[in-house]
N, C-alpha and C. Protein backbone atom coordinates (compact mmCIF):
# COMPACT_ATOMS: atom_id res chain seq x y z
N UNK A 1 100.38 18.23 102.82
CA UNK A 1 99.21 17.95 103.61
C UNK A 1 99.53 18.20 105.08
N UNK A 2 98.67 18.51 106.07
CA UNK A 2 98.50 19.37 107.04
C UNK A 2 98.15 17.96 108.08
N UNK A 3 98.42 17.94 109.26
CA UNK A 3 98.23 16.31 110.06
C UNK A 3 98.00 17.65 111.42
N UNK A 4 96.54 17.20 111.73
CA UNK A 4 96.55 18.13 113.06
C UNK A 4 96.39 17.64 114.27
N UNK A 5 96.74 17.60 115.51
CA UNK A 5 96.74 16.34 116.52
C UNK A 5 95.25 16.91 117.62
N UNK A 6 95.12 17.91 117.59
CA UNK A 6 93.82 18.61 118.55
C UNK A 6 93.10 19.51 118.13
N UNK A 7 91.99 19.18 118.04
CA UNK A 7 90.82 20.13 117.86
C UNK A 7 90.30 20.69 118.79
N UNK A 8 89.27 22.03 119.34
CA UNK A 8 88.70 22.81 120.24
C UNK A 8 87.49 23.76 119.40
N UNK A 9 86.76 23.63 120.12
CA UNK A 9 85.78 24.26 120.06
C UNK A 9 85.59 25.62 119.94
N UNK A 10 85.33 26.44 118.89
CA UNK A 10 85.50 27.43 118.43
C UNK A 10 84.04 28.31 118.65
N UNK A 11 83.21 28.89 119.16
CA UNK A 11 81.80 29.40 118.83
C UNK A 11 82.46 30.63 118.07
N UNK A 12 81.39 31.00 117.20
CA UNK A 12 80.86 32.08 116.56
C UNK A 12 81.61 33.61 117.15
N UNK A 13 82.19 34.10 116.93
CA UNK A 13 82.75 35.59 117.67
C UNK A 13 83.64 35.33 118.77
N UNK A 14 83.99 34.49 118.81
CA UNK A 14 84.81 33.91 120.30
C UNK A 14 86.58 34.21 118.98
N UNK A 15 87.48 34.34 120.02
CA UNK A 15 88.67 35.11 119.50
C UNK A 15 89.79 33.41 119.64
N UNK A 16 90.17 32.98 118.90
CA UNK A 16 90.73 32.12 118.86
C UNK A 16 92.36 31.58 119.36
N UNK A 17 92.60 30.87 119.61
CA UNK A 17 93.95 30.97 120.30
C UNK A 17 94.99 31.57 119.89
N UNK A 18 96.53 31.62 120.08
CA UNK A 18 97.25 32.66 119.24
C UNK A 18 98.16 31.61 118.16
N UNK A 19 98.09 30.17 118.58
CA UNK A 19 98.83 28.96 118.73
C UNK A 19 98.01 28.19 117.02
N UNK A 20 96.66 28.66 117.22
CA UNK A 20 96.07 27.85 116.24
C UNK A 20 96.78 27.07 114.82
N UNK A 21 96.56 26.49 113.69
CA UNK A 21 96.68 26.26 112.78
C UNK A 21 95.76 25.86 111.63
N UNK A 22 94.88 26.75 112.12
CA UNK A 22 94.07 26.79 111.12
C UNK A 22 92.13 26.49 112.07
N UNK A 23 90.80 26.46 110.84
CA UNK A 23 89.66 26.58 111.80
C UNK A 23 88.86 25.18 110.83
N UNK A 24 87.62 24.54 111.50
CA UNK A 24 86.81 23.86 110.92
C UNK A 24 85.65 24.41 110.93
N UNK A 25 84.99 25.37 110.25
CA UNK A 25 83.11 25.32 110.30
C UNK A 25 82.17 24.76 109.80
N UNK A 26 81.35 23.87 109.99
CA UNK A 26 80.43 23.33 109.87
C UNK A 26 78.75 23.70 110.11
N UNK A 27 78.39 23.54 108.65
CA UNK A 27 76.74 24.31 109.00
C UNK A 27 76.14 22.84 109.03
N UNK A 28 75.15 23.03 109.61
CA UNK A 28 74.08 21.67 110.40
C UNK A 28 72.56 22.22 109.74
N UNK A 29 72.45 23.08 109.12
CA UNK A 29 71.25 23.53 109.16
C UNK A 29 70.93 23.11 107.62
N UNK A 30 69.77 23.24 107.19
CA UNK A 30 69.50 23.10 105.99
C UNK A 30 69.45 23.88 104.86
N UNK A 31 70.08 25.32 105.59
CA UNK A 31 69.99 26.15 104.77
C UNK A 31 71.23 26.53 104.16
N UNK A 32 72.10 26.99 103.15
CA UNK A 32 73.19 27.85 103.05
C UNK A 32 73.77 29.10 103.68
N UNK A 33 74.71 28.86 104.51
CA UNK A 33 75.03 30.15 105.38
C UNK A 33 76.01 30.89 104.77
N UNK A 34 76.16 32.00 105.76
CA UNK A 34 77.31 33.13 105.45
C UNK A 34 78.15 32.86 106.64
N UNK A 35 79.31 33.22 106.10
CA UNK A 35 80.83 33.24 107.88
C UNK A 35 81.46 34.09 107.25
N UNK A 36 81.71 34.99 108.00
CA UNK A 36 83.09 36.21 107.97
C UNK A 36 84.22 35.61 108.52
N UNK A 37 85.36 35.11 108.26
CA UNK A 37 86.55 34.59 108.79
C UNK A 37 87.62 36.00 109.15
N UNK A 38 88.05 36.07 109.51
CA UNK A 38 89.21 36.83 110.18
C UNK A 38 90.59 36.22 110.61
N UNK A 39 91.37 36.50 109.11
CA UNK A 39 92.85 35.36 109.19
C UNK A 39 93.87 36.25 109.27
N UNK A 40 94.54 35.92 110.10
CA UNK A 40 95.96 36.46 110.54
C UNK A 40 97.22 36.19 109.49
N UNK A 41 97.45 37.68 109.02
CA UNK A 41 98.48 37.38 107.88
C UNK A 41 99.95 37.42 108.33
N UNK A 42 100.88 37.30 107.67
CA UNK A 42 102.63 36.94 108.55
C UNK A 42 103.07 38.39 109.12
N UNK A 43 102.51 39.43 109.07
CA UNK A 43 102.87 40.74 109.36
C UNK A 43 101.92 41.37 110.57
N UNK A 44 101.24 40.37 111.26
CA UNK A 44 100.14 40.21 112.02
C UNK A 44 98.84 41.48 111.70
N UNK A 45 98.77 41.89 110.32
CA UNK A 45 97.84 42.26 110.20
C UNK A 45 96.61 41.27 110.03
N UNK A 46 95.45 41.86 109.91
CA UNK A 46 94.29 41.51 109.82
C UNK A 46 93.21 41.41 108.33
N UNK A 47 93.07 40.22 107.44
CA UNK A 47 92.06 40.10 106.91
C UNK A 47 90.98 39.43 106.77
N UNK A 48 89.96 39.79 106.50
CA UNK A 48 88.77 39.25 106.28
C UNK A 48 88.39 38.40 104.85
N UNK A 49 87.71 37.48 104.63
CA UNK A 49 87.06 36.52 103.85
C UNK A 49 85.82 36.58 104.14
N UNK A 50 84.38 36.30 103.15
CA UNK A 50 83.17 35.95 103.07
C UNK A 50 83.32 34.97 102.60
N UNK A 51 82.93 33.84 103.08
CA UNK A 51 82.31 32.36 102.48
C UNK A 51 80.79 31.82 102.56
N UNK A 52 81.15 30.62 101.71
CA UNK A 52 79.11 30.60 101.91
C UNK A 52 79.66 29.04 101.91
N UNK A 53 78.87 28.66 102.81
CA UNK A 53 78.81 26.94 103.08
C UNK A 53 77.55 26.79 102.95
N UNK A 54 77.70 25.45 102.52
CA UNK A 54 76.44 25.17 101.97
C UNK A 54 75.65 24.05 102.99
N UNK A 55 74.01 23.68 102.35
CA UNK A 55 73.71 23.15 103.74
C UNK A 55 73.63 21.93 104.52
N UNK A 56 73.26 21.52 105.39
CA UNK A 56 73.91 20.27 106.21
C UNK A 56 73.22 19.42 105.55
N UNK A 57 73.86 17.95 106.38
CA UNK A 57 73.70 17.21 105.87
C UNK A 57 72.20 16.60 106.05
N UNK A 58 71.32 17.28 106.86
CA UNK A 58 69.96 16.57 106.90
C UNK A 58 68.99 16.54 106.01
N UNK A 59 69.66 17.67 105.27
CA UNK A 59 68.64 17.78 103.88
C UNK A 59 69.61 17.51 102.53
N UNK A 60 68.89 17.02 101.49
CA UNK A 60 69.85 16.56 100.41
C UNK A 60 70.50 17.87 99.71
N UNK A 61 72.00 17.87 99.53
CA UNK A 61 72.60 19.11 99.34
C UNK A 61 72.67 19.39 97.83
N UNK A 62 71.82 20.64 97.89
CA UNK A 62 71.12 20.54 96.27
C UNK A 62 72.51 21.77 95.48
N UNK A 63 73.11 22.17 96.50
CA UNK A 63 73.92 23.13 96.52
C UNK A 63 75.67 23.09 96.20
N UNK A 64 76.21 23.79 94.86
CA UNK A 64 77.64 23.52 94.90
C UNK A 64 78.25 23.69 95.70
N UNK A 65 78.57 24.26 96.84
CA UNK A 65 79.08 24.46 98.25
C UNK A 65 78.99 23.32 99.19
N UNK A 66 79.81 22.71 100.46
CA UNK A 66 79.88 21.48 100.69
C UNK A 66 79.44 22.22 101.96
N UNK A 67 78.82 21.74 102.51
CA UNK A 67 78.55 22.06 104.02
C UNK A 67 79.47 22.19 105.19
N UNK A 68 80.56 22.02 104.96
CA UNK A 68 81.61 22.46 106.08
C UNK A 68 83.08 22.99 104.96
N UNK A 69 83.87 23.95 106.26
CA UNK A 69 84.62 24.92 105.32
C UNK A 69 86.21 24.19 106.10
N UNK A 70 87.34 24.28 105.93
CA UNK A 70 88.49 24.12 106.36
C UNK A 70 89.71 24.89 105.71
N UNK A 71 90.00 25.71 106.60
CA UNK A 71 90.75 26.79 106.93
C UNK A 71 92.08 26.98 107.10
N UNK A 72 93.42 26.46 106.42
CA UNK A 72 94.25 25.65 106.85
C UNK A 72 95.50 26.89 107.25
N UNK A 73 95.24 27.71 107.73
CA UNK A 73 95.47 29.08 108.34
C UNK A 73 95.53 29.44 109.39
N UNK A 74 96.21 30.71 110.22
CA UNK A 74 95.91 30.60 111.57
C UNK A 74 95.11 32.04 110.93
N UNK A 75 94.06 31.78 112.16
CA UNK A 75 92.87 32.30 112.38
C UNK A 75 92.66 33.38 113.53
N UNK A 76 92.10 34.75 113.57
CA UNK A 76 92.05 35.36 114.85
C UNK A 76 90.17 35.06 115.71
N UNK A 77 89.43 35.10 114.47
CA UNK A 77 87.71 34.60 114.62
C UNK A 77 87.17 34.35 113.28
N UNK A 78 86.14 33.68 113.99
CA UNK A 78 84.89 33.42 112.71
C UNK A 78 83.74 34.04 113.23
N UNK A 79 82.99 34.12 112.32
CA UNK A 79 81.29 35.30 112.68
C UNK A 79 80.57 34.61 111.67
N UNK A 80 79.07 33.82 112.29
CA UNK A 80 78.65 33.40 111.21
C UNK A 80 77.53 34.67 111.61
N UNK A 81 76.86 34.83 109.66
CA UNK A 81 76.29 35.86 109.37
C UNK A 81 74.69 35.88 109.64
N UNK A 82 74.51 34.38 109.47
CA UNK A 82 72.96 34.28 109.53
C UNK A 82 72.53 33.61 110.44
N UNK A 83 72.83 32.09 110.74
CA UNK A 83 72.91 31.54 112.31
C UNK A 83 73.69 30.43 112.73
N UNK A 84 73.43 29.82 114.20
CA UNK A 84 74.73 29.64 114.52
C UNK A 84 75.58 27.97 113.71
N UNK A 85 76.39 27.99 113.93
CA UNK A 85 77.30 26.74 113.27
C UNK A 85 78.09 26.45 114.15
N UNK A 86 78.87 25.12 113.69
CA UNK A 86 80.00 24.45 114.29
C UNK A 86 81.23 24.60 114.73
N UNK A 87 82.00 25.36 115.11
CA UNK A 87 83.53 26.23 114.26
C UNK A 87 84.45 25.12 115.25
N UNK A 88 85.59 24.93 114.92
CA UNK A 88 86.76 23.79 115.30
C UNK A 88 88.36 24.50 115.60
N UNK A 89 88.62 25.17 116.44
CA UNK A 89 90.26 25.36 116.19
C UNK A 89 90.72 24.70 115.92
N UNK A 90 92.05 24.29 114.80
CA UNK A 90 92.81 23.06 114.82
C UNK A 90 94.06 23.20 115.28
N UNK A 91 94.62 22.55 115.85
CA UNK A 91 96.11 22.74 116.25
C UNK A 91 97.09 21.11 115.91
């Protein structure tokens, strides 16, 4: 298990620190979203992930997907696909 001491504020397309350990996104909306993640592999190449989070908590979550995603990875960005969300660097 992963113990992280600081979180930061991550928006949408914003390029993330180099230090990170991983990301938090959180959808607020009621709908099910899309995020493109962009995770930094040990050879500092570059891959991509599609996830679908499911929707917030203001509406009852009728959906197998939990409304926030955790990432326990270092991260270069996140892109959400449809609109905007929460995103968390963790360190």
């Amino acid at each position: 298990m992963r113990l992280y001491k600081n979180l930061k504020p991550l928006g949408s397309g914003e390029t993330a620190g180099i230090n990170n350990k991983g990301v938090l996104i959180c959808n607020t909306e009621t709908l099910t979203g899309t995020v493109l993640l962009e995770v930094i592999n040990c050879d500092n190449s570059i891959a991509g992930l599609t996830l679908t989070i499911g929707a917030g908590a203001s509406s009852p979550n009728t959906h197998l997907d939990p409304n926030y995603f955790l990432f326990p990875f270092t991260v270069k960005r996140w892109t959400s696909l449809d609109w905007p969300m929460n995103g968390y660097e963790l360190y």
